[in-house]
Protein backbone atom coordinates (compact mmCIF):
# COMPACT_ATOMS: atom_id res chain seq x y z
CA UNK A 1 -25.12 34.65 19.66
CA UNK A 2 -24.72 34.98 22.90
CA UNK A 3 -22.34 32.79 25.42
CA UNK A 4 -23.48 32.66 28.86
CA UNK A 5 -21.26 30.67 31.60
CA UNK A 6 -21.64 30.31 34.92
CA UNK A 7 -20.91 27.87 37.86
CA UNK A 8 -17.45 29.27 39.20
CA UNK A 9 -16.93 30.00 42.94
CA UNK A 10 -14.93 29.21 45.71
CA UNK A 11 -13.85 25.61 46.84
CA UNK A 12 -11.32 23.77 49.17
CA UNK A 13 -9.41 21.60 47.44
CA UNK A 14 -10.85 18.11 46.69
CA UNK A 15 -14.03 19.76 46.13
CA UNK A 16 -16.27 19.98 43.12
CA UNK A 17 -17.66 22.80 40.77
CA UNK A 18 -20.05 22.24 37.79
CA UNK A 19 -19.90 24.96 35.21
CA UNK A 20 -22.16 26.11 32.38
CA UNK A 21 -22.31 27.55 28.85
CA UNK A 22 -25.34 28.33 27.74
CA UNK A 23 -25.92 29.68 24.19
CA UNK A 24 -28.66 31.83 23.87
CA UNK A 25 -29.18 32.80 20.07
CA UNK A 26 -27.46 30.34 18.64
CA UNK A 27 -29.60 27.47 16.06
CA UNK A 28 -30.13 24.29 17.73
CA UNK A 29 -28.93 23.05 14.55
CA UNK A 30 -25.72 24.78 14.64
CA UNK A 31 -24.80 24.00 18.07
CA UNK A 32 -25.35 20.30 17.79
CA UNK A 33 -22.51 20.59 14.77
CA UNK A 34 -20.75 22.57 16.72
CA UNK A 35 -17.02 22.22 18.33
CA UNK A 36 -17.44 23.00 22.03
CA UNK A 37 -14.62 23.50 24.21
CA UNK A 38 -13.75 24.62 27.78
CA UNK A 39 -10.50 26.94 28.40
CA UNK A 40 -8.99 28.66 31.43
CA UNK A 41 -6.53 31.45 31.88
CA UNK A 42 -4.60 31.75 35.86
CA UNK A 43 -3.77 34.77 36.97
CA UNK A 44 -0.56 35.98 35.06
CA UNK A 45 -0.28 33.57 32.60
CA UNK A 46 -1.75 32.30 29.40
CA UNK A 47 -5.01 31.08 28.37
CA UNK A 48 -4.76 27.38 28.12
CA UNK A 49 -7.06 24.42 26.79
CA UNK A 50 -9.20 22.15 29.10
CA UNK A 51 -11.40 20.12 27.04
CA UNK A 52 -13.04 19.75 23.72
CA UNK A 53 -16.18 17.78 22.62
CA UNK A 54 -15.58 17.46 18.82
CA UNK A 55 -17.82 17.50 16.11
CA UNK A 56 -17.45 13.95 15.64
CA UNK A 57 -18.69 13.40 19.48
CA UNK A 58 -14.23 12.66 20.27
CA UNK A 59 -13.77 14.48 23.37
CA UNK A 60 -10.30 15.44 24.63
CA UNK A 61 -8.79 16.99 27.80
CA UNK A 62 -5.32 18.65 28.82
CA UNK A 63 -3.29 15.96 31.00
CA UNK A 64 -3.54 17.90 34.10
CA UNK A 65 -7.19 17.30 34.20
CA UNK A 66 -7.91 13.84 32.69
CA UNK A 67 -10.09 11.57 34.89
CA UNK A 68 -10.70 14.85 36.98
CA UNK A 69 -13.22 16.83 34.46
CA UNK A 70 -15.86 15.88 32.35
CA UNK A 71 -16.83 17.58 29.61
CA UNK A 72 -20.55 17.57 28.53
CA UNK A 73 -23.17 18.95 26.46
CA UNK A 74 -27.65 18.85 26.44
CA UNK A 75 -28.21 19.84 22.92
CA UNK A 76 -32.23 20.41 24.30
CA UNK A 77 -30.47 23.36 26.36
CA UNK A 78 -27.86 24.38 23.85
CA UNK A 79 -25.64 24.10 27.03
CA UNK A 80 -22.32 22.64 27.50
CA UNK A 81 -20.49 21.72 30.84
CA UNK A 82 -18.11 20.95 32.33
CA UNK A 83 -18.13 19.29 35.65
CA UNK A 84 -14.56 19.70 37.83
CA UNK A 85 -14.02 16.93 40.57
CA UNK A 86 -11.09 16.48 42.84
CA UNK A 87 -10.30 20.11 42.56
CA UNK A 88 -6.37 21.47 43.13
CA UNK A 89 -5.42 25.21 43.67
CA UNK A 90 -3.73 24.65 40.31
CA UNK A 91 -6.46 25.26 38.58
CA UNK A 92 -7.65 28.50 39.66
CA UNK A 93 -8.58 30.22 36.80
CA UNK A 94 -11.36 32.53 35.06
CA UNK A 95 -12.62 29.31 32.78
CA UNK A 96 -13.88 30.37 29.30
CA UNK A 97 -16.24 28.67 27.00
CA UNK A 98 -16.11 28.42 23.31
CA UNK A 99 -18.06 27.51 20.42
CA UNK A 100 -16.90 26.88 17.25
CA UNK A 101 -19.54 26.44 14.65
CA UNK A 102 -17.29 25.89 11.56
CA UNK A 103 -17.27 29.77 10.46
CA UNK A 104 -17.51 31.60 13.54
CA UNK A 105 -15.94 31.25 16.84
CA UNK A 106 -17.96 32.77 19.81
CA UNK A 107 -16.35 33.29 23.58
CA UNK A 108 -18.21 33.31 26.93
CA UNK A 109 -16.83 35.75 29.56
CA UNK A 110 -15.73 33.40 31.60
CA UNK A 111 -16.50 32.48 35.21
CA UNK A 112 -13.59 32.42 38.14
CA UNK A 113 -13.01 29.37 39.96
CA UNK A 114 -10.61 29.70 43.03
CA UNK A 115 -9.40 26.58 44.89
CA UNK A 116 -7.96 26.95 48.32
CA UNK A 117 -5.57 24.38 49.95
């Protein structure tokens, strides 16, 4: 199983970024059961949670980002996103996608996202 994200780049603030996490190898099966989850790590500090889409569909997302991000999934792509509105040079970060499939956890490379002022 493979985790493939993409979608970062370069915005001003207030703009908007969609990123995606595709999962090439993985059972269709699987990923629908799956835990899916967005994290990001800022230059010199920790990696940190975004958001998480549950196995029981509950999705949550770190404070900073609530009514900002939306976290998302097309279980016909094996693909979860997350789309970033109302973007802040706080969070510039190399975003990371994870799937947890109840026995194995898989990481994407990640995918920078810079926000200028």
């Amino acid at each position: 199983v493979q985790l493939q994200a993409s979608g970062g780049g370069s915005v001003q603030a207030g703009g908007s970024l969609k990123l995606s996490c595709k999962a090439s190898g993985m059972i269709w099966s699987v990923f629908t059961a799956s835990r899916l989850g967005w994290y990001r790590q800022a230059p010199g500090k920790q990696r940190e949670f975004v958001a998480e889409l549950t196995t029981s569909g509950t999705i949550n997302y770190q404070t900073s980002v609530k009514g900002r991000f939306i976290i998302s999934k097309d279980n016909s792509r094996k693909t979860v996103y997350l789309t970033m509105n109302s973007l802040e040079p706080e969070d510039t970060a190399v975003y990371y996608c994870n799937i947890e499939d109840g026995s194995r956890d898989y990481w994407g490379q990640g995918t920078l996202v810079t926000v200028s002022s």
